[in-house]
C-alpha atoms as a PDB file:
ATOM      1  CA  UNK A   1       0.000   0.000   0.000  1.00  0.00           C
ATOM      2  CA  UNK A   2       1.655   3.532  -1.333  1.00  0.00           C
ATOM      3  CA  UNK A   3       2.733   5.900   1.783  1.00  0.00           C
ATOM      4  CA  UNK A   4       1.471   9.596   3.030  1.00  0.00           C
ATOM      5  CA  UNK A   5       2.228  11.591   0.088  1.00  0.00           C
ATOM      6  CA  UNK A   6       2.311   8.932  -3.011  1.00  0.00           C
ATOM      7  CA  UNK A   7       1.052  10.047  -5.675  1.00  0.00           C
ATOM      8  CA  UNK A   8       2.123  13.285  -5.062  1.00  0.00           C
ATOM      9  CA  UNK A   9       3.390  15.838  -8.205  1.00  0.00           C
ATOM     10  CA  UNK A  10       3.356  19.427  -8.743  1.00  0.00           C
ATOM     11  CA  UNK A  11       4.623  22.153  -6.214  1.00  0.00           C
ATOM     12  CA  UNK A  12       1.571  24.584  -5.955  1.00  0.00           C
ATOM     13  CA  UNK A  13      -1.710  24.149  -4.030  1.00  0.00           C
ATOM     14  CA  UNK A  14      -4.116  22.397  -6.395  1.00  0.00           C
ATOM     15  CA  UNK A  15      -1.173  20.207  -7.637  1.00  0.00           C
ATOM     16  CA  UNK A  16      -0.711  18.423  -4.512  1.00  0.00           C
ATOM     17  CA  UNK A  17      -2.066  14.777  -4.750  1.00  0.00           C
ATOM     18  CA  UNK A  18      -3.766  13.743  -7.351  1.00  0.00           C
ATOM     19  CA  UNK A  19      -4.031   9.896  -6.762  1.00  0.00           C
ATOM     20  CA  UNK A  20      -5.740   8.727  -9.871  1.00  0.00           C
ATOM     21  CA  UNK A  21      -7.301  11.586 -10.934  1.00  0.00           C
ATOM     22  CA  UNK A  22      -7.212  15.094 -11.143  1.00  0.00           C
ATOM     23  CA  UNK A  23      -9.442  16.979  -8.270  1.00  0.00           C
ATOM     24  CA  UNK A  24     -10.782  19.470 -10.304  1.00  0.00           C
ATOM     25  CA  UNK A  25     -12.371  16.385 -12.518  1.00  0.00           C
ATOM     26  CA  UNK A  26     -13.631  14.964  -9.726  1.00  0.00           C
ATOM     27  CA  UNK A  27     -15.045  17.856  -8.208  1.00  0.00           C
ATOM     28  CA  UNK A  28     -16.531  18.620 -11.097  1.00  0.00           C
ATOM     29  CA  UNK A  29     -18.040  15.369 -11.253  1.00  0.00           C
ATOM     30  CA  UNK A  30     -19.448  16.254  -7.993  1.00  0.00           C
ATOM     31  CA  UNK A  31     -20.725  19.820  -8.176  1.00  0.00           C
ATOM     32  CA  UNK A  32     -22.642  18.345 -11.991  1.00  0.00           C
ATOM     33  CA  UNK A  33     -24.520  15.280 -10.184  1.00  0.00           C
ATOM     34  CA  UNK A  34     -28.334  16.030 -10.697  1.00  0.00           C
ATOM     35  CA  UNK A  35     -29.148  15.865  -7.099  1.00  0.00           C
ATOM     36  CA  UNK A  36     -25.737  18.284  -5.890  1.00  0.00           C
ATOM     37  CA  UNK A  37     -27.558  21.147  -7.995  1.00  0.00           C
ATOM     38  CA  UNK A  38     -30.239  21.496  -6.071  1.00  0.00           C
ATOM     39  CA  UNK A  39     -30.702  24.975  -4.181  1.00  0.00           C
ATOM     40  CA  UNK A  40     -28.146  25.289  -1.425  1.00  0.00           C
ATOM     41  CA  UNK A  41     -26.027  21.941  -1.622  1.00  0.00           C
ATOM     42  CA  UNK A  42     -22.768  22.938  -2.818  1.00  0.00           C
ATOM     43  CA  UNK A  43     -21.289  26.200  -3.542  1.00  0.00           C
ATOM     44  CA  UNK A  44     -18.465  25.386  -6.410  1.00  0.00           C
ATOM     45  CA  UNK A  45     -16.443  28.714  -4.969  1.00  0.00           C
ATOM     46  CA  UNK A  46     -16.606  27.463  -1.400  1.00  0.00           C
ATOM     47  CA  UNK A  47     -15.559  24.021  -2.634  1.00  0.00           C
ATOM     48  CA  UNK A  48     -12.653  24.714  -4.881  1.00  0.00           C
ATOM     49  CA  UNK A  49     -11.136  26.837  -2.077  1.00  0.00           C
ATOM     50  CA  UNK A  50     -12.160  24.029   0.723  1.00  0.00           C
ATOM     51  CA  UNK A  51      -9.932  21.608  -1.480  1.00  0.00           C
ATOM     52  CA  UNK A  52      -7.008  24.349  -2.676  1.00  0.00           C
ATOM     53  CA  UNK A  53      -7.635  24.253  -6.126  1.00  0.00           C
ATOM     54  CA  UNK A  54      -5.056  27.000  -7.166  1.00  0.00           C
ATOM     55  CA  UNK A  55      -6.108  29.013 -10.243  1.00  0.00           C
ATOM     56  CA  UNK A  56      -4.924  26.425 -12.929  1.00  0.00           C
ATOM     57  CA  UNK A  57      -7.175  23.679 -11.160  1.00  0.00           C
ATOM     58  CA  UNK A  58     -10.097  25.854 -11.139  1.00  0.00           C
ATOM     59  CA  UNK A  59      -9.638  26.942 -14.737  1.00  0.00           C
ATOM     60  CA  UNK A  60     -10.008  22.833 -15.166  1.00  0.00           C
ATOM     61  CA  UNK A  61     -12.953  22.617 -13.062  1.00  0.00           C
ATOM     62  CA  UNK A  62     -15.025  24.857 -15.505  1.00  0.00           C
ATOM     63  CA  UNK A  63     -13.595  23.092 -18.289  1.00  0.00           C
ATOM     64  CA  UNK A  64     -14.966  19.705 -17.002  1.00  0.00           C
ATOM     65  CA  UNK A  65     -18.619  20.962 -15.911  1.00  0.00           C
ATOM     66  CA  UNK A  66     -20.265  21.650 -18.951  1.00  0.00           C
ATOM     67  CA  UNK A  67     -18.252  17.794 -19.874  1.00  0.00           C
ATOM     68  CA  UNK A  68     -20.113  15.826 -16.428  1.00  0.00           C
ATOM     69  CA  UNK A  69     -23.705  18.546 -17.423  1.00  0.00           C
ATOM     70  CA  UNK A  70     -23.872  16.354 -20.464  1.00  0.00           C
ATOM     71  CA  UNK A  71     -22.829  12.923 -18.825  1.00  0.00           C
ATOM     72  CA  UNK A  72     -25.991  13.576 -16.396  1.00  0.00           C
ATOM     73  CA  UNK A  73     -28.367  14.593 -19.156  1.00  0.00           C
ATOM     74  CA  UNK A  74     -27.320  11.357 -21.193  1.00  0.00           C
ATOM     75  CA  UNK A  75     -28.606   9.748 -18.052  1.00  0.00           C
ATOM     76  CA  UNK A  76     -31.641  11.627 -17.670  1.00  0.00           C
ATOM     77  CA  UNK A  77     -32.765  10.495 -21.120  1.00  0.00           C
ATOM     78  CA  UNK A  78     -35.385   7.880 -21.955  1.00  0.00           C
ATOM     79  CA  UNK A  79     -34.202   4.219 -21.694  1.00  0.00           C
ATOM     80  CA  UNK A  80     -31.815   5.341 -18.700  1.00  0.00           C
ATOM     81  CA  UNK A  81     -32.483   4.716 -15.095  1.00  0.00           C
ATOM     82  CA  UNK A  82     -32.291   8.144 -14.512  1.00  0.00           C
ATOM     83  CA  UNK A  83     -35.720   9.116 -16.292  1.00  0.00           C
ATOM     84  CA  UNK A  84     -37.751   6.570 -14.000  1.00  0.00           C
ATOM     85  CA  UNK A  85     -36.293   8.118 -10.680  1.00  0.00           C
ATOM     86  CA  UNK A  86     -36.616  11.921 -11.544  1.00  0.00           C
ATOM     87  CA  UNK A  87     -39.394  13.900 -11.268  1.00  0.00           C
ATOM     88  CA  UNK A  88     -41.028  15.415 -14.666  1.00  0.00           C
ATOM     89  CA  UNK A  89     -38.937  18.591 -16.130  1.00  0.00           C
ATOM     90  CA  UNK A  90     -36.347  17.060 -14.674  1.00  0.00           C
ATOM     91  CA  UNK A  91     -34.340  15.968 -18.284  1.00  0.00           C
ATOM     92  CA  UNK A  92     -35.461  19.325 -19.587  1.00  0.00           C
ATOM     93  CA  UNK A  93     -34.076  21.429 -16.767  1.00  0.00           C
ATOM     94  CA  UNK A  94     -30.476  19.495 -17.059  1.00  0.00           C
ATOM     95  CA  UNK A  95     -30.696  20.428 -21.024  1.00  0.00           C
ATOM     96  CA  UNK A  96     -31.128  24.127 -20.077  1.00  0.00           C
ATOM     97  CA  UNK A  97     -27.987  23.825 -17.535  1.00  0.00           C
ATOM     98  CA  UNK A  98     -25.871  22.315 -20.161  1.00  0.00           C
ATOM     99  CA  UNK A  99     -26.507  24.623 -22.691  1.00  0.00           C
ATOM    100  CA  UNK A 100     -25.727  27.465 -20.457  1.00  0.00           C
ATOM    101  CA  UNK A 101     -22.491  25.589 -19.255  1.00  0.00           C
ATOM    102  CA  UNK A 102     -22.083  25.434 -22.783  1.00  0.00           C
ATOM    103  CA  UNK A 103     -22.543  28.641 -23.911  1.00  0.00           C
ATOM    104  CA  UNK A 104     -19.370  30.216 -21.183  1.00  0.00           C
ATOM    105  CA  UNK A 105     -16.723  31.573 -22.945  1.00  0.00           C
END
């Protein structure tokens, strides 16, 4: 089993471990799940700070949303699990997210 501080690369805050993956993916992952958007469960600024993600990190973070938005509205479709366990407007309201994701320059 790797030691404290495997995995470790980088020098700045945000570059610290990154195990398998890279923490802005993951938070992004995180901050894009259908039910962490709803009204008052995460704040992405709070978060990113919470876990260091320096400025390069958070630039990464944005990158990856509008990636994990679509992910989540794949599953909300018809034929996926996610359209029998959501409530109606739910697909259409993840559409609407992505597409303003999307549309950030």
């Amino acid at each position: 089993m790797p030691g404290p501080g495997a995995g470790r690369r980088g020098s700045g805050r945000g570059a610290g471990l990154r195990g398998l993956s890279d923490p802005a993916y993951e938070l992004a992952d995180r901050v894009e799940h259908i039910g962490s958007r709803l009204p008052g469960v995460y704040d992405v600024r709070a978060l990113a700070d919470a876990v260091g993600l320096d400025a390069e990190a958070r630039e990464r973070l944005e990158a990856y949303r509008p990636l994990w938005a679509a992910f989540w509205l794949v599953m909300l479709l018809p034929g996926n699990g996610g359209w029998r366990r959501n409530p109606r407007g739910t697909t259409e309201g993840q559409a609407r997210h992505f597409m303003a994701l999307a549309a950030r320059d």
